[in-house]
N, C-alpha and C. Protein backbone atom coordinates (compact mmCIF):
# COMPACT_ATOMS: atom_id res chain seq x y z
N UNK A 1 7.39 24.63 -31.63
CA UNK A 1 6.68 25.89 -31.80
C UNK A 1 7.05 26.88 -30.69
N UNK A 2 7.08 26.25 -29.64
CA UNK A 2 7.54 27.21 -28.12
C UNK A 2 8.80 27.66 -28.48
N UNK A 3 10.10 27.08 -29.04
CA UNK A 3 11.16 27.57 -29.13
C UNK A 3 11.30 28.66 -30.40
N UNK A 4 10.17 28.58 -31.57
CA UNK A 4 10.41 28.61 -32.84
C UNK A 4 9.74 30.71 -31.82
N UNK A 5 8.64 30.36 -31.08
CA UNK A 5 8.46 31.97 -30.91
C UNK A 5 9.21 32.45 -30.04
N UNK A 6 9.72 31.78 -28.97
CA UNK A 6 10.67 32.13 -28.05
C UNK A 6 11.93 32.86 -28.82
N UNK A 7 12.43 32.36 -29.82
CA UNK A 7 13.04 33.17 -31.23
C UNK A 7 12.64 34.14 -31.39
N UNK A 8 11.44 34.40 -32.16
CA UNK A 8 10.98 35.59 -32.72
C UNK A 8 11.23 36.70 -31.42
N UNK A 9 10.64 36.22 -29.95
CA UNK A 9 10.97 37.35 -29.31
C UNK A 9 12.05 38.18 -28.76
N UNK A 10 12.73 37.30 -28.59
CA UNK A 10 14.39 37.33 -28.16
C UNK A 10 14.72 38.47 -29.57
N UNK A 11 14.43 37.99 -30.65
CA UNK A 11 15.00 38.37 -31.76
C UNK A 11 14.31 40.10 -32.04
N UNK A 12 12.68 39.99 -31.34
CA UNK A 12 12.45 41.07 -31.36
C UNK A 12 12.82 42.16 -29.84
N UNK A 13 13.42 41.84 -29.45
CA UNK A 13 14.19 42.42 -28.01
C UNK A 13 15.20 42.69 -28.52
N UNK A 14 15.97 41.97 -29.50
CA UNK A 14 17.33 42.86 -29.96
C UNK A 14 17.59 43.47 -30.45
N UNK A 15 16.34 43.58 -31.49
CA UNK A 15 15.96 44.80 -32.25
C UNK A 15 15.67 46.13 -31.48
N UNK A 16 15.47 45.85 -30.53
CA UNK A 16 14.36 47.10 -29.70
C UNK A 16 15.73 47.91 -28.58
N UNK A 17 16.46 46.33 -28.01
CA UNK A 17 17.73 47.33 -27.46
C UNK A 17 18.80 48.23 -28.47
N UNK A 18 18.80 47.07 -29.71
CA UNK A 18 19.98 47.45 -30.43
C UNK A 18 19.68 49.08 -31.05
N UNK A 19 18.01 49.29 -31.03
CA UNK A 19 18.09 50.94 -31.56
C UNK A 19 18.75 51.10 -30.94
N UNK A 20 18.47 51.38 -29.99
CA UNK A 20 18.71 52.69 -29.00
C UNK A 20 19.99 52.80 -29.12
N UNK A 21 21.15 51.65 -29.39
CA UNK A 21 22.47 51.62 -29.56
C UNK A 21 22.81 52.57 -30.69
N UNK A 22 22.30 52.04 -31.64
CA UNK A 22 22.72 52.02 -33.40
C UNK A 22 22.13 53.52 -33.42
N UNK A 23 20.91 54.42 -33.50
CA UNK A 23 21.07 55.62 -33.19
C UNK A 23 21.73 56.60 -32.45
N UNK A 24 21.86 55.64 -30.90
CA UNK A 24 22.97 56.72 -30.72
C UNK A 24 24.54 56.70 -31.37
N UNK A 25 24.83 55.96 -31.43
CA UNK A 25 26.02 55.48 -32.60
C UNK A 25 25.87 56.44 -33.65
N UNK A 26 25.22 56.45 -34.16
CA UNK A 26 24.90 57.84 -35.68
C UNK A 26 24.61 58.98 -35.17
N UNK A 27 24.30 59.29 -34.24
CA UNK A 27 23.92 60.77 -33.75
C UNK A 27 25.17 61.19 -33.55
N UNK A 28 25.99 60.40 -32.34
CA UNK A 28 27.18 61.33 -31.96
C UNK A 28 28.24 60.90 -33.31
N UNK A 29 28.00 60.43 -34.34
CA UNK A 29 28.87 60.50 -35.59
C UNK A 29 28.45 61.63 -35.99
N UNK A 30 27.17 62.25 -36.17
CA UNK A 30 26.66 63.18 -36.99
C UNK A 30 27.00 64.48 -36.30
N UNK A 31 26.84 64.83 -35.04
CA UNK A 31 27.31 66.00 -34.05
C UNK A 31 28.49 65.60 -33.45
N UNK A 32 29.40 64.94 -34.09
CA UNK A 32 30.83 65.01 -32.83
C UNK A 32 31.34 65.88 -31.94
N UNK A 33 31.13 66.91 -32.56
CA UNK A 33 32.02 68.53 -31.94
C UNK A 33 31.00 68.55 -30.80
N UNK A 34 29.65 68.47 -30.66
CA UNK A 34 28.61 68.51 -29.77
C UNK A 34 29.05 67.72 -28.77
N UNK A 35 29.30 66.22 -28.98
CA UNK A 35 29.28 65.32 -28.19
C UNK A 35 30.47 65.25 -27.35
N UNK A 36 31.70 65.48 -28.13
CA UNK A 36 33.15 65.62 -27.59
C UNK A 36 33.02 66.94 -26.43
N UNK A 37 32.45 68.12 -27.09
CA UNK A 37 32.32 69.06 -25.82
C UNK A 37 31.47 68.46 -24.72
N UNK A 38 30.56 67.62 -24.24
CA UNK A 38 29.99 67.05 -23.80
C UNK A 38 30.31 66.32 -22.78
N UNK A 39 31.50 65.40 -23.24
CA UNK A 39 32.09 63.94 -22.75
C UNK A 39 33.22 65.30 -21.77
N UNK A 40 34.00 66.57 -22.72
CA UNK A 40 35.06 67.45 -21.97
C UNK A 40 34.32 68.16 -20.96
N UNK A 41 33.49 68.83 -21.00
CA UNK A 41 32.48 69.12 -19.59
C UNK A 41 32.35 68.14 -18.88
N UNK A 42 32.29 66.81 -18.43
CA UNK A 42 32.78 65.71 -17.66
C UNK A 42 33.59 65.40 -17.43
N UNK A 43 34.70 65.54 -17.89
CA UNK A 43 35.81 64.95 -17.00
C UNK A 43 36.13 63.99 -17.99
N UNK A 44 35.78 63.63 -19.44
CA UNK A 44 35.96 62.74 -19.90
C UNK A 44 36.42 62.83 -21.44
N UNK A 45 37.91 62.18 -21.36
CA UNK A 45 38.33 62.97 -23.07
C UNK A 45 37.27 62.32 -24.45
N UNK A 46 37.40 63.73 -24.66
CA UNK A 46 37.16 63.20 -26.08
C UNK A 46 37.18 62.77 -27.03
N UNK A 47 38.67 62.88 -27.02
CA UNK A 47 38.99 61.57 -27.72
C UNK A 47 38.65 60.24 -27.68
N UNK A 48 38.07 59.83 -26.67
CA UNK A 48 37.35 58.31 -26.43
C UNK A 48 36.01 58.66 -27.38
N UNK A 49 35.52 59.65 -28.23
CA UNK A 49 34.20 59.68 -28.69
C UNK A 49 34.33 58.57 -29.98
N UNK A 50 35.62 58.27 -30.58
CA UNK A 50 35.32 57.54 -32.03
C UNK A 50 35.48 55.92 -31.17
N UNK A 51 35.54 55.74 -29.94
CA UNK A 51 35.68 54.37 -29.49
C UNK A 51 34.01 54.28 -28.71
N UNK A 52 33.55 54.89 -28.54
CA UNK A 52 31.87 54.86 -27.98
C UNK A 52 31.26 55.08 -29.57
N UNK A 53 31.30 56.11 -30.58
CA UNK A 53 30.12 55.70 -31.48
C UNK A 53 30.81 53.78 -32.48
N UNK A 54 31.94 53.39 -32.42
CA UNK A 54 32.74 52.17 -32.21
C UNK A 54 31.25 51.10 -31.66
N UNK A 55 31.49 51.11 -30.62
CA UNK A 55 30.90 50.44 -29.26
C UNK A 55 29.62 50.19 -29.74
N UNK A 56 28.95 51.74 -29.49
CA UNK A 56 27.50 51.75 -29.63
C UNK A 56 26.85 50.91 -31.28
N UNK A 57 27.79 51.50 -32.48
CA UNK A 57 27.14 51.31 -33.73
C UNK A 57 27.59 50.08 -33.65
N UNK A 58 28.76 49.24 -33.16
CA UNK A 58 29.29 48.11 -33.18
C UNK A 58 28.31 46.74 -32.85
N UNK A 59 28.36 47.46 -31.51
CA UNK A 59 27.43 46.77 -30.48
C UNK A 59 26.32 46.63 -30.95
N UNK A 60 25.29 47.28 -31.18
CA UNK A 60 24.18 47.45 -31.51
C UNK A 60 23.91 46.40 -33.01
N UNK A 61 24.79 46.42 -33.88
CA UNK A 61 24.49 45.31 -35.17
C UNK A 61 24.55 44.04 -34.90
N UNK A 62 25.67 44.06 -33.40
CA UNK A 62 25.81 42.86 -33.24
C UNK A 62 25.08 41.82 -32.56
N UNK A 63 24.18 43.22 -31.39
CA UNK A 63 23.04 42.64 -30.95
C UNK A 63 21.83 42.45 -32.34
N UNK A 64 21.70 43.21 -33.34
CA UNK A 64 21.34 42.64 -34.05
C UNK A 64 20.76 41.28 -34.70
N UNK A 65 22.32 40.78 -34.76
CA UNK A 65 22.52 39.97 -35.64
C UNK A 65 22.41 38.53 -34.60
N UNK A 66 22.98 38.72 -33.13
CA UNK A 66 22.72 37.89 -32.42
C UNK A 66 23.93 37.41 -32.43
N UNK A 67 25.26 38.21 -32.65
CA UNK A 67 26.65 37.52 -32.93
C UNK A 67 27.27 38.30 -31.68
N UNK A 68 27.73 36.86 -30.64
CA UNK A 68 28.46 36.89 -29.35
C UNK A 68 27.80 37.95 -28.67
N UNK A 69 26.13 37.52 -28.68
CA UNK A 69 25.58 38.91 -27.75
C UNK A 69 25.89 38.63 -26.58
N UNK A 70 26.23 37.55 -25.76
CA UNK A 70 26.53 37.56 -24.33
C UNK A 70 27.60 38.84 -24.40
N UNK A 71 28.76 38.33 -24.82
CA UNK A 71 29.87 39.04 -24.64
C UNK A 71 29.65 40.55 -25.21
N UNK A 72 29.12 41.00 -26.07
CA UNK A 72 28.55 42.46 -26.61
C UNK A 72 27.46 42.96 -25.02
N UNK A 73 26.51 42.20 -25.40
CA UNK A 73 25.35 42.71 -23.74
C UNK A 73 26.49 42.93 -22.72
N UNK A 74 27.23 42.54 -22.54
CA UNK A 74 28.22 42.39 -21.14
C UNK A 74 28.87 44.02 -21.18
N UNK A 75 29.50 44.49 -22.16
CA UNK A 75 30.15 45.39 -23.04
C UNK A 75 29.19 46.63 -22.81
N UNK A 76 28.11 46.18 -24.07
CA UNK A 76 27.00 48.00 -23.28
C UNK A 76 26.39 47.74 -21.90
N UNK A 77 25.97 47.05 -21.60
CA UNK A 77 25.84 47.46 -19.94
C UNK A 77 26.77 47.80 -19.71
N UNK A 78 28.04 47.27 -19.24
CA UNK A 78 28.84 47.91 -18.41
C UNK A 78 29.21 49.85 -18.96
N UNK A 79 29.05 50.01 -20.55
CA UNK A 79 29.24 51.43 -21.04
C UNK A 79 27.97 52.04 -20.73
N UNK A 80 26.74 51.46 -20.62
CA UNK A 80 25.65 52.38 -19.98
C UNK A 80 25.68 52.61 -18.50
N UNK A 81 25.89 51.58 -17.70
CA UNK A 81 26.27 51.90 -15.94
C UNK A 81 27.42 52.93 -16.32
N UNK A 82 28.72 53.62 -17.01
CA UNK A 82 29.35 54.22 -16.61
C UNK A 82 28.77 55.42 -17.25
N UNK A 83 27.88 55.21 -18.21
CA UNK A 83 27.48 56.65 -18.58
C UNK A 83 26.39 57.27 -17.99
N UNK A 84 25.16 56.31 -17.34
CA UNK A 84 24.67 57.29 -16.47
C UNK A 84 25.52 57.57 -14.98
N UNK A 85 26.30 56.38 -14.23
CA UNK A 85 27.39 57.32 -13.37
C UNK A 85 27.65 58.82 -13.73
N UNK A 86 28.49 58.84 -15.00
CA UNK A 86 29.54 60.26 -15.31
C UNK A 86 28.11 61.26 -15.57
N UNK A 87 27.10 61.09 -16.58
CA UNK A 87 26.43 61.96 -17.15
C UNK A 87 25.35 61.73 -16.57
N UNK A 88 24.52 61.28 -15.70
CA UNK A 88 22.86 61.31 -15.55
C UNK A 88 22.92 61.30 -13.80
N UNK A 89 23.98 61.23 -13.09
CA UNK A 89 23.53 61.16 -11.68
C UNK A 89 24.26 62.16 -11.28
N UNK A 90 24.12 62.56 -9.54
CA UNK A 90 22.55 63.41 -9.40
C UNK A 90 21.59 63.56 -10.49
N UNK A 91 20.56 62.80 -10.40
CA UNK A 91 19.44 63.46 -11.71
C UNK A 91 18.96 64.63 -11.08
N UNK A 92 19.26 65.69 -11.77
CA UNK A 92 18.77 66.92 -11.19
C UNK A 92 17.13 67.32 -10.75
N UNK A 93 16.61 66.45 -11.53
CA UNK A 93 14.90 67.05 -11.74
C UNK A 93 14.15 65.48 -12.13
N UNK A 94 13.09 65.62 -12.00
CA UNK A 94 12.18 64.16 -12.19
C UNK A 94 12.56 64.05 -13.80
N UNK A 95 12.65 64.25 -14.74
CA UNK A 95 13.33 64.25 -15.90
C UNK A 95 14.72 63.53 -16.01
N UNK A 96 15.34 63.72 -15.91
CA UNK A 96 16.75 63.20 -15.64
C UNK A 96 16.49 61.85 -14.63
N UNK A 97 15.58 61.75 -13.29
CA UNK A 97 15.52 60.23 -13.04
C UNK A 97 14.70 59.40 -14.13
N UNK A 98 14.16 60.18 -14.70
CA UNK A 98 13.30 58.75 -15.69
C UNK A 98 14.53 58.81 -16.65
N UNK A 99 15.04 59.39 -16.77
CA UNK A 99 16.55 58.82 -18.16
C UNK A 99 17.04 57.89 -17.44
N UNK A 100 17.55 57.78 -16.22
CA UNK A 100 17.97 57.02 -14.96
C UNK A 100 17.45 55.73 -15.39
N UNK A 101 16.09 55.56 -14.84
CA UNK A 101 15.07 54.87 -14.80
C UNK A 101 15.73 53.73 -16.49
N UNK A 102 14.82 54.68 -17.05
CA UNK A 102 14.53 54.05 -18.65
C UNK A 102 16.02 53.45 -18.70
N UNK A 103 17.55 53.99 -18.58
CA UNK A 103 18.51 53.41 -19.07
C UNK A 103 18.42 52.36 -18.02
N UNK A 104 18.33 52.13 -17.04
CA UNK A 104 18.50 50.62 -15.99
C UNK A 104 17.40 49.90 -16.67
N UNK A 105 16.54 50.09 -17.41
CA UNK A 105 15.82 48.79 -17.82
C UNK A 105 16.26 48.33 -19.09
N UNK A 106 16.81 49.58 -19.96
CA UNK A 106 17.65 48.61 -20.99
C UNK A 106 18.86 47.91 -20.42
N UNK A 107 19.39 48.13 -19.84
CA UNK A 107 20.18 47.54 -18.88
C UNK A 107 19.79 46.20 -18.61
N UNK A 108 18.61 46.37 -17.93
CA UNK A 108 18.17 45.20 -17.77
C UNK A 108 17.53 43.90 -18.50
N UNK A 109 16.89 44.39 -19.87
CA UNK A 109 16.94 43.48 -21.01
C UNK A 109 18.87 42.97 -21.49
N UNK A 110 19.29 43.87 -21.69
CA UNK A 110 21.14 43.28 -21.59
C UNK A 110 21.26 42.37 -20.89
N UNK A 111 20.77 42.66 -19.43
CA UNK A 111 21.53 41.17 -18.51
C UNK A 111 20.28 39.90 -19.02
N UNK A 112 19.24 40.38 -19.44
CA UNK A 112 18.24 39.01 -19.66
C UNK A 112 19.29 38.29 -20.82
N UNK A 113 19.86 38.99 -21.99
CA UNK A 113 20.55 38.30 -22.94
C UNK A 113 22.14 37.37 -22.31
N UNK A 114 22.43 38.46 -21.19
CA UNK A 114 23.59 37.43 -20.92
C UNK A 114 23.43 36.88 -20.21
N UNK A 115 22.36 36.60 -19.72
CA UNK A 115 22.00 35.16 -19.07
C UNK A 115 21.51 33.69 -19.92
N UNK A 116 20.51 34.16 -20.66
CA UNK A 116 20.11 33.26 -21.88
C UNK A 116 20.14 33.07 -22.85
N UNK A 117 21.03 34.39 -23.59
CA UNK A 117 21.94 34.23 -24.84
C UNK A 117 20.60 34.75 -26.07
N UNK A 118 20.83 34.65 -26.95
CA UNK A 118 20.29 35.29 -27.97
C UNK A 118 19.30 34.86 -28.75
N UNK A 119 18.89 33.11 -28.23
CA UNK A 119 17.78 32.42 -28.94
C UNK A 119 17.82 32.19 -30.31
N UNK A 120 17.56 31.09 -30.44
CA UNK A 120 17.36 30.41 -32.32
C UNK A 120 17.03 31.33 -33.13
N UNK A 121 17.18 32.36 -33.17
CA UNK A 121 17.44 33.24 -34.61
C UNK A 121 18.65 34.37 -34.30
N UNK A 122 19.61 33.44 -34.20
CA UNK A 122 20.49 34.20 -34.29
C UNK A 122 22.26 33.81 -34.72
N UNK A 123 23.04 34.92 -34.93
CA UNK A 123 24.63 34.03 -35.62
C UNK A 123 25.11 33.18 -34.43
N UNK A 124 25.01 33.87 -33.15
CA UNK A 124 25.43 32.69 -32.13
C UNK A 124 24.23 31.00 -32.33
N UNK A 125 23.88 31.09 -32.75
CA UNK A 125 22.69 29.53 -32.84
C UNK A 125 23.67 28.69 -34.00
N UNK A 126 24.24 29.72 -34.60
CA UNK A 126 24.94 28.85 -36.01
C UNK A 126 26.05 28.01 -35.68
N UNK A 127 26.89 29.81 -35.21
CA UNK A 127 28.12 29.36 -34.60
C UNK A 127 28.73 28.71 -33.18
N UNK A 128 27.38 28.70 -32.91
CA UNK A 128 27.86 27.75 -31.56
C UNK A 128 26.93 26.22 -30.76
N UNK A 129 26.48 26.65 -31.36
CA UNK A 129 25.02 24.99 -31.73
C UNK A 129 26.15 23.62 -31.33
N UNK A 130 25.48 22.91 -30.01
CA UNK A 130 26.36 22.20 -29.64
C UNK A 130 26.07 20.70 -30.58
N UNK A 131 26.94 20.11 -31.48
CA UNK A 131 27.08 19.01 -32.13
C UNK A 131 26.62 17.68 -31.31
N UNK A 132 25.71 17.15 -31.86
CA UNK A 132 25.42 16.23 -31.16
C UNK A 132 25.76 14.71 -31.70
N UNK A 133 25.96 13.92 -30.74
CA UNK A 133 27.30 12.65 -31.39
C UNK A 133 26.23 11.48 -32.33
């Protein structure tokens, strides 16, 4: 029973990071021209925009689904540490540190997954369930 809810929550944590992924993934599909001017006011081509909504919408199903979330969690953290680097620091105003803020704690549910992996409801439980002799 301990493991069967320890599931459900894990499972409901991936749901809860993976929004935030999977919307932004569809937003900057839906405004590209927005977002690309965005990433070019940084210092950062735009052309990398169809490999981040990639990432994000990628990432995000996959945290989903619970398929190779170590290695996915590993992936958006490291693309959220570089995006508040380029885009959120100096936070100019108490506004901008709570974006700060709020993105280091999804951040920090990420590293809880790549530490303990994705829990019994998920494609990694299927595909990697160690065989026992």
């Amino acid at each position: 029973m301990k493991t069967h809810m320890q599931g459900i929550f894990a499972l409901l944590g991936r749901l809860l990071v993976a929004a935030i992924f999977v919307y932004g993934g569809i937003a900057k599909s839906m405004a590209s021209a927005q977002f690309e001017q965005l990433m070019n006011a940084h210092h950062v081509s735009g052309h990398l925009l169809p490999l981040v909504i990639a990432l994000e919408l990628g990432g995000g199903i996959a945290l989903v689904l619970g398929l190779l979330t170590r290695l996915v969690s590993v992936l958006l953290a490291a693309y959220s540490i570089a995006a508040i680097a380029i885009f959120l620091l100096p936070p100019a105003n108490n506004m901008m540190l709570i974006l700060v803020l709020a993105e280091l704690g999804m951040i920090g549910g990420l590293v809880s997954y790549i530490a303990y992996g994705a829990g019994c409801l998920s494609v990694d439980r299927i595909l990697f369930k160690k065989r026992e002799a």
